[in-house]
C-alpha atoms as a PDB file:
ATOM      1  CA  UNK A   1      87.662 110.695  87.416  1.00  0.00           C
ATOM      2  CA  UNK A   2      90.331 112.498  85.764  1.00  0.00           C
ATOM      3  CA  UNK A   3      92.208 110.964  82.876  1.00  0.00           C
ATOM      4  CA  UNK A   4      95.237 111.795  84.697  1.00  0.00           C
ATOM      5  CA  UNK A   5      94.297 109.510  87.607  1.00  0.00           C
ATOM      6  CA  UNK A   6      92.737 106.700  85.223  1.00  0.00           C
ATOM      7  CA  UNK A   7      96.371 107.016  83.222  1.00  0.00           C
ATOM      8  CA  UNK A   8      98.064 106.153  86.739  1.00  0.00           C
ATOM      9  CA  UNK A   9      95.662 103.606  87.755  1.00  0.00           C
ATOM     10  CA  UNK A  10      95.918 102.024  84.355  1.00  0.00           C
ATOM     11  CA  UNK A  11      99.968 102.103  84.504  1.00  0.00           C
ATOM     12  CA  UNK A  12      99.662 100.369  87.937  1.00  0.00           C
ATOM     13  CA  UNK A  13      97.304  97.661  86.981  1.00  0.00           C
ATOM     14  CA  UNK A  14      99.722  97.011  84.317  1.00  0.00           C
ATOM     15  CA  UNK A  15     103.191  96.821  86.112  1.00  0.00           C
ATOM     16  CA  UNK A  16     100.604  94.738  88.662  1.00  0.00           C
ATOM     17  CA  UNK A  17      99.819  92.313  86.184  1.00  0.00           C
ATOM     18  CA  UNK A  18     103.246  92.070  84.633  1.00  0.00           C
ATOM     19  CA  UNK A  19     104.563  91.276  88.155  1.00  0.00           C
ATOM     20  CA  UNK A  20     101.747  88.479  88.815  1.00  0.00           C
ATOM     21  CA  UNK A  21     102.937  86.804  85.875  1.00  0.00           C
ATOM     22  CA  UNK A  22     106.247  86.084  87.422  1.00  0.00           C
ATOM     23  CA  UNK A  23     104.714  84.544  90.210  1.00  0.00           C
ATOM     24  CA  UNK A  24     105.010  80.719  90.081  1.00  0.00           C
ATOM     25  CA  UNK A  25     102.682  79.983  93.145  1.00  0.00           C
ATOM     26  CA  UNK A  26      99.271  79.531  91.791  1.00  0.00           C
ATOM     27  CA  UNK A  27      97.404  80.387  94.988  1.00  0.00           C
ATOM     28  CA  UNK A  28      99.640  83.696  95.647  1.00  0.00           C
ATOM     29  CA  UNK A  29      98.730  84.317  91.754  1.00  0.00           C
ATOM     30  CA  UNK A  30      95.277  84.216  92.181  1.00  0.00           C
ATOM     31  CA  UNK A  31      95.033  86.167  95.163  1.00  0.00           C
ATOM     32  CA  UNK A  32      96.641  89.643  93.900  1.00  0.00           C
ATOM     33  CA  UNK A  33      94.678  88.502  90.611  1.00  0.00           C
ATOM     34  CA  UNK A  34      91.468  88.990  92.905  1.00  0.00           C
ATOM     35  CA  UNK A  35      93.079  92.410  93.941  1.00  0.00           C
ATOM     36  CA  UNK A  36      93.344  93.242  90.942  1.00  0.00           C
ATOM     37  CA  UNK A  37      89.951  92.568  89.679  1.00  0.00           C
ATOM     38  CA  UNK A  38      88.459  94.581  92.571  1.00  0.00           C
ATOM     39  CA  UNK A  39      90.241  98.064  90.894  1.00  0.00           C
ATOM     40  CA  UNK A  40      89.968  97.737  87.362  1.00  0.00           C
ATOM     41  CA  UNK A  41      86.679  95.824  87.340  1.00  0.00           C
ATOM     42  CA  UNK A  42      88.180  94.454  84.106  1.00  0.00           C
ATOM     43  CA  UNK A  43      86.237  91.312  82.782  1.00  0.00           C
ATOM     44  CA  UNK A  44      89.943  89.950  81.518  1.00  0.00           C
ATOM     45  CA  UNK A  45      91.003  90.431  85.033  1.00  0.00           C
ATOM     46  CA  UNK A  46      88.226  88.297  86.385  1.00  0.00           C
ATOM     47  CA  UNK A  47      88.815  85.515  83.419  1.00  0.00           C
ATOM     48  CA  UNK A  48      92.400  85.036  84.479  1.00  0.00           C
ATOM     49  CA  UNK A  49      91.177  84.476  88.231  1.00  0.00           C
ATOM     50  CA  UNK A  50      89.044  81.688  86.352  1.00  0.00           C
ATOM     51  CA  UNK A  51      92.127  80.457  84.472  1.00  0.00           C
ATOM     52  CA  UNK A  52      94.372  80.503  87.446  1.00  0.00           C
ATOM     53  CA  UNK A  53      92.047  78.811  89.578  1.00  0.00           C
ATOM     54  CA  UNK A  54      91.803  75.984  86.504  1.00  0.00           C
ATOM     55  CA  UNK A  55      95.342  75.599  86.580  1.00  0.00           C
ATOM     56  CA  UNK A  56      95.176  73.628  90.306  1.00  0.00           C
ATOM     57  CA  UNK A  57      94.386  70.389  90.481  1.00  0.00           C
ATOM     58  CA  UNK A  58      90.691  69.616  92.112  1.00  0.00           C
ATOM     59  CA  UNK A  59      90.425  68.796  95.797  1.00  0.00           C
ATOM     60  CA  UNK A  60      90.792  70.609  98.751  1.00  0.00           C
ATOM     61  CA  UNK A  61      93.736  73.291  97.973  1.00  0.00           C
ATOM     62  CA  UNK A  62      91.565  74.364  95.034  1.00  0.00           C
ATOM     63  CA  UNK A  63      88.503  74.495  96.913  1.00  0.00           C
ATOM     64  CA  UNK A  64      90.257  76.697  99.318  1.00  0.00           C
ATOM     65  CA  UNK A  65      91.299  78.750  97.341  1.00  0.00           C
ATOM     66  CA  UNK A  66      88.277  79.357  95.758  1.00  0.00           C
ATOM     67  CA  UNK A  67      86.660  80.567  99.685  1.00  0.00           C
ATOM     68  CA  UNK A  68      89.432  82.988  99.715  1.00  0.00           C
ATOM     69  CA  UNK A  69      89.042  84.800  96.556  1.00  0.00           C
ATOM     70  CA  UNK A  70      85.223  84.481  96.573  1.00  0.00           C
ATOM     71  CA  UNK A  71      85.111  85.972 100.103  1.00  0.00           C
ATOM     72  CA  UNK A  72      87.737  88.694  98.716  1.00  0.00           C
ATOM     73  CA  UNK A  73      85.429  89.865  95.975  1.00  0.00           C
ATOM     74  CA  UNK A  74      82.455  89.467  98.118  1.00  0.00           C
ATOM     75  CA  UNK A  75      83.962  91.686 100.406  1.00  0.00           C
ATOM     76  CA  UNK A  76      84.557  94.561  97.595  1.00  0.00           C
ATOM     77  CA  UNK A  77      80.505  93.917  96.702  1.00  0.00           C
ATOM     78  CA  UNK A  78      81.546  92.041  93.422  1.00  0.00           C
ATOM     79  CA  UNK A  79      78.829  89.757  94.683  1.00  0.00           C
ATOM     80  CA  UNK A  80      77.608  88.232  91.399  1.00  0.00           C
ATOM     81  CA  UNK A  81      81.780  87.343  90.314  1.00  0.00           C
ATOM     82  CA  UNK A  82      82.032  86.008  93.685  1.00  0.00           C
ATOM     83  CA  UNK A  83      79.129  83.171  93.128  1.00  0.00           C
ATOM     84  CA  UNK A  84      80.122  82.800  89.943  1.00  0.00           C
ATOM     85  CA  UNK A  85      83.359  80.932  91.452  1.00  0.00           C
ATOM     86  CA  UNK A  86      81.768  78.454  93.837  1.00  0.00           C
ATOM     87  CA  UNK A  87      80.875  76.777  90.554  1.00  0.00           C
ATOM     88  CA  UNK A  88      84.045  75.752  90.575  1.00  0.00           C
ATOM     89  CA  UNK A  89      84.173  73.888  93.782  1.00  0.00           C
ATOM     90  CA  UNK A  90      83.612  70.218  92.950  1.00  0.00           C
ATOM     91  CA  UNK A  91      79.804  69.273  93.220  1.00  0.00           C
ATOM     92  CA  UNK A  92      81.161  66.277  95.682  1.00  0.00           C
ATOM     93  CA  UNK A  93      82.871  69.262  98.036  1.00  0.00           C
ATOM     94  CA  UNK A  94      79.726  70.419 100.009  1.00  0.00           C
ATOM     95  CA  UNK A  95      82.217  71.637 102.878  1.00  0.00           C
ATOM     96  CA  UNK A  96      83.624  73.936 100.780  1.00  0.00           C
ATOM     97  CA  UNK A  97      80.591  74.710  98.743  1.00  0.00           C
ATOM     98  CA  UNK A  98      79.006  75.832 101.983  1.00  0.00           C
ATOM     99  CA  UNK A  99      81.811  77.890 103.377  1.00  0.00           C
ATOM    100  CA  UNK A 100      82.030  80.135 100.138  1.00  0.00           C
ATOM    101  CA  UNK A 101      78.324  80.848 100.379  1.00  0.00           C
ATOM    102  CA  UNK A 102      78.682  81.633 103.824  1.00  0.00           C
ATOM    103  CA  UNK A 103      81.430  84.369 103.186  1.00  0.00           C
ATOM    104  CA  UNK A 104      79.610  85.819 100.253  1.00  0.00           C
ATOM    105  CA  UNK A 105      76.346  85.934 102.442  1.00  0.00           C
ATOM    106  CA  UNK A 106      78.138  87.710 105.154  1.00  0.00           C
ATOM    107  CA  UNK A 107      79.167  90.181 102.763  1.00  0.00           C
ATOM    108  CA  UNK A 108      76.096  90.133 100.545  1.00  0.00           C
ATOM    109  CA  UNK A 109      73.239  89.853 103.008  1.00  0.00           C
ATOM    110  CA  UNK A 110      71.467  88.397 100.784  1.00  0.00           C
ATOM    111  CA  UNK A 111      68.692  85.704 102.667  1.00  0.00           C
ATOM    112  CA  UNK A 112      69.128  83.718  99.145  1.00  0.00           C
ATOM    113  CA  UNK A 113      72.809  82.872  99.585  1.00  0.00           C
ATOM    114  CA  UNK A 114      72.203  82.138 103.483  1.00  0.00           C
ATOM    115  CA  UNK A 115      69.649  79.452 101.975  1.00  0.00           C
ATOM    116  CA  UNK A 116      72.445  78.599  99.885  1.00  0.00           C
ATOM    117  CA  UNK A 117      75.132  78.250 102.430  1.00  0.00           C
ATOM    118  CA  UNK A 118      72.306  76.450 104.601  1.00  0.00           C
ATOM    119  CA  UNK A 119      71.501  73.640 101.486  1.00  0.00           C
ATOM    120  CA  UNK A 120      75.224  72.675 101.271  1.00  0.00           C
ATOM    121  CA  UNK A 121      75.855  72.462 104.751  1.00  0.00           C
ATOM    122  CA  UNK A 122      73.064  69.898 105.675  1.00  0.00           C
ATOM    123  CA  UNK A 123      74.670  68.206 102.737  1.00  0.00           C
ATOM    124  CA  UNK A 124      77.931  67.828 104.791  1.00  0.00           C
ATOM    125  CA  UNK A 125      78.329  63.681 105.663  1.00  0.00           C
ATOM    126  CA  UNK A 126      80.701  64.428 108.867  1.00  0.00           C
ATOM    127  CA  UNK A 127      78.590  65.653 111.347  1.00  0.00           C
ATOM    128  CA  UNK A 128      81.016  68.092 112.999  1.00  0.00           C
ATOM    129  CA  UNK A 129      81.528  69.699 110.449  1.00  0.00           C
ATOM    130  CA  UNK A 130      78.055  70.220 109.717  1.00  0.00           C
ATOM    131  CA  UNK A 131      77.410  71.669 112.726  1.00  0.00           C
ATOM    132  CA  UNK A 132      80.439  73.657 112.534  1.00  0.00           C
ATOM    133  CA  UNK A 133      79.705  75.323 109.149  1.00  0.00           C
ATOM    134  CA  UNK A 134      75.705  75.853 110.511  1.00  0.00           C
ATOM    135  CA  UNK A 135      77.078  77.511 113.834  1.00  0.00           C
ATOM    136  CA  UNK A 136      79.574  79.680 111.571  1.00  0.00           C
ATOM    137  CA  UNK A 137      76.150  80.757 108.981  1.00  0.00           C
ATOM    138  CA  UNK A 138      74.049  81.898 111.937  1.00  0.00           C
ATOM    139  CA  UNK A 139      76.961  84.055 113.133  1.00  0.00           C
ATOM    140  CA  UNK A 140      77.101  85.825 109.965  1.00  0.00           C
ATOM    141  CA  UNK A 141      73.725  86.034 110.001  1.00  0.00           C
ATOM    142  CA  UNK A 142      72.807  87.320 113.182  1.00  0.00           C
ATOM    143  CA  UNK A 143      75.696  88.487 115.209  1.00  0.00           C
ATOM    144  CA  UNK A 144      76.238  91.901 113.376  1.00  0.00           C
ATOM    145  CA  UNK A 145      79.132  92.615 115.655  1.00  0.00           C
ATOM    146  CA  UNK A 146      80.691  89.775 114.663  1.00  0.00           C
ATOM    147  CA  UNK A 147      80.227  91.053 111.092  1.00  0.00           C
ATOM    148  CA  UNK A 148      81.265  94.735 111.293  1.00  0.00           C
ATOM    149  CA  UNK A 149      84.570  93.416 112.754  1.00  0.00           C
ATOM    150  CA  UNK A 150      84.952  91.447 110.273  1.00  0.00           C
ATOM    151  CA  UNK A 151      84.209  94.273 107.624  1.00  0.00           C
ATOM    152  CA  UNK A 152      86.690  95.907 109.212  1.00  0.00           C
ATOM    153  CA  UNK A 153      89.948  93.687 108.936  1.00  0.00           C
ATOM    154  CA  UNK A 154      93.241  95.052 108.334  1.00  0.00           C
ATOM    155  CA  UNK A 155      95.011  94.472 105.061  1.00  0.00           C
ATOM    156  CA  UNK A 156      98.135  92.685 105.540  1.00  0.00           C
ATOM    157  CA  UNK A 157     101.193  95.254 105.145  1.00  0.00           C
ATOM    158  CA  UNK A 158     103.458  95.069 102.845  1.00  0.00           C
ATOM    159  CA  UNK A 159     107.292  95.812 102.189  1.00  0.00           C
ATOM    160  CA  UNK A 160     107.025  99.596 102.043  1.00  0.00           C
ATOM    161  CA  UNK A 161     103.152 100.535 102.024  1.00  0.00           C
ATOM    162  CA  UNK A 162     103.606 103.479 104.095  1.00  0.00           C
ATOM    163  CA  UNK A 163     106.379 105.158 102.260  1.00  0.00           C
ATOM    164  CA  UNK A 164     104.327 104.160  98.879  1.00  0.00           C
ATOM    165  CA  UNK A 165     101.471 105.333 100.727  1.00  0.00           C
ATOM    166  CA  UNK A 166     102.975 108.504 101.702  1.00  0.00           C
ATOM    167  CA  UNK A 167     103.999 109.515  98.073  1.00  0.00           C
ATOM    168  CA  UNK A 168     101.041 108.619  96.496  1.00  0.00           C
ATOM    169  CA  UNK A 169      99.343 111.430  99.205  1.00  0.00           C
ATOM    170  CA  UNK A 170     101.959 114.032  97.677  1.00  0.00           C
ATOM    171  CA  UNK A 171     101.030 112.867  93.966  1.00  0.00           C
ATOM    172  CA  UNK A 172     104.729 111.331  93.351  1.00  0.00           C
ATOM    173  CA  UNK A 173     103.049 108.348  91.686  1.00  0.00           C
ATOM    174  CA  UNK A 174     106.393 108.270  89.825  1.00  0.00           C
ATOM    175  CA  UNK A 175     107.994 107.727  93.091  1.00  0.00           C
ATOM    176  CA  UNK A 176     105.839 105.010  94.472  1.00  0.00           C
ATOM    177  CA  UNK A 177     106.503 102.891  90.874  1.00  0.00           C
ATOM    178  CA  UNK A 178     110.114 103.570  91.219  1.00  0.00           C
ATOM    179  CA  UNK A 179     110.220 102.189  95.109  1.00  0.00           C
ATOM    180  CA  UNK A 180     107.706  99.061  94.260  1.00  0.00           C
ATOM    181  CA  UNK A 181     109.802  98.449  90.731  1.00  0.00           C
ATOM    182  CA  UNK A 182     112.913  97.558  92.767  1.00  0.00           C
ATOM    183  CA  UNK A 183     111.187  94.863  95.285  1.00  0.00           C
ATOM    184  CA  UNK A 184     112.479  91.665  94.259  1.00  0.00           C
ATOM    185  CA  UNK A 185     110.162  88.859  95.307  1.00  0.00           C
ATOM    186  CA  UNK A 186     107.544  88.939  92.279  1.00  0.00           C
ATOM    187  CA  UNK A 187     104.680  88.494  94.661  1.00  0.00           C
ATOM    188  CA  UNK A 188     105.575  90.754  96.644  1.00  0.00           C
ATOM    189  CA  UNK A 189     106.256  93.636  93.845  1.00  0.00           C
ATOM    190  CA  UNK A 190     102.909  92.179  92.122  1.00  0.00           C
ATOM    191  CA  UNK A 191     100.692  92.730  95.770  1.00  0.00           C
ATOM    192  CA  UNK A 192     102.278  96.389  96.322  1.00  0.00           C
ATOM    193  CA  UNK A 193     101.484  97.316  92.605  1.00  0.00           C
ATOM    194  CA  UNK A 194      97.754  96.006  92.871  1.00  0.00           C
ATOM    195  CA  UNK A 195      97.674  97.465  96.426  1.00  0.00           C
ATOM    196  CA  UNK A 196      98.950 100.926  94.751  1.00  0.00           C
ATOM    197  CA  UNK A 197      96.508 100.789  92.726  1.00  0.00           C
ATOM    198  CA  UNK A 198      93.820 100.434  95.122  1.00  0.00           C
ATOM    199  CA  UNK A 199      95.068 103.244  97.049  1.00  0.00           C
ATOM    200  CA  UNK A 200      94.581 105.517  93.970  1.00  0.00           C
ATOM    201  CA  UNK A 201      91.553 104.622  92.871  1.00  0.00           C
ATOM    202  CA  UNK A 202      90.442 105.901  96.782  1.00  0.00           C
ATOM    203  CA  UNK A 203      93.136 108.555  96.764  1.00  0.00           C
ATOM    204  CA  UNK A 204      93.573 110.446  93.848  1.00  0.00           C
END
């Protein structure tokens, strides 16, 4: 990589995490924290996942939270920083528990966090949702169609990706800032900057 791209990457990532600190919802924070994360591989990035995650109170809306961004770095193959965070699902929460080992698995294939999914689940007191969660592991397990289209999801668009998009292809990474810098809903300036900065690390 040249240190022309890593200087615009870097300048990204920053204006990214300047924006996410604006952001009062915890959950939105967290989420283009995860984003962010996933580019810069950045152990500091990853920490203030942790810390935002710490923030929320813990019950359900934490625990949920914790599936999303789990699945999220699973997804990018940040496997190990994905279990990592089911450690902070409450030990009572086997639900949860079992639903974030099911997403990493599907992204991990990994037999060990299948197991793991499976231990939590038979864990589960309601019995619907036991069966629920089970029904859910052996589809990521053995329907691979099921998985591929889920490998495949869209990202969610955002307030001018394909204009940002289209000047990033042309190099006007100057540009792009300048359009992103003038969005005024701080997540939604923080999730085009980290989203920017994705598309550079592919594109440049």
């Amino acid at each position: 990589m040249s240190l022309e791209r890593k200087k615009h990457i870097e300048k990204t990532l920053e204006a990214a995490r300047d924006a996410v600190s604006q952001i009062k919802e915890t959950q939105l924070k967290a989420e283009v924290l995860a984003i962010i994360a996933i580019v810069s591989n950045d152990a500091k990035d990853l920490e203030a996942i942790n810390g935002t995650i710490g923030q929320i109170e813990r019950g359900p809306m934490r625990s949920e939270i914790i599936v999303i961004i789990a699945k999220k770095l699973a997804k990018a193959k940040k496997i190990v920083q994905a279990r990592e965070l089911v450690f902070g699902i409450s030990s009572k929460d086997n639900y949860w528990r079992a639903e974030a080992c099911a997403r990493i698995a599907l992204y991990s294939r990994d037999p060990r966090d299948f197991g793991q999914a499976r231990r939590f689940a038979m864990m589960i007191n309601v019995p619907t949702l036991k069966k629920e969660v089970l029904s859910d592991i052996d589809d990521f397990e053995h329907n691979l169609e099921q998985v591929q289209h889920l490998k495949t999801d869209h990202k969610q668009e955002i307030t001018f990706a394909d204009l940002v998009k289209a000047l990033i292809k042309i190099r006007d990474v100057e540009g792009a800032h300048e359009i992103i810098s003038q969005i005024d809903g701080a997540y939604q300036r923080a999730r085009a900057f980290a989203d920017m900065a994705s598309i550079l690390a592919e594109a440049l």
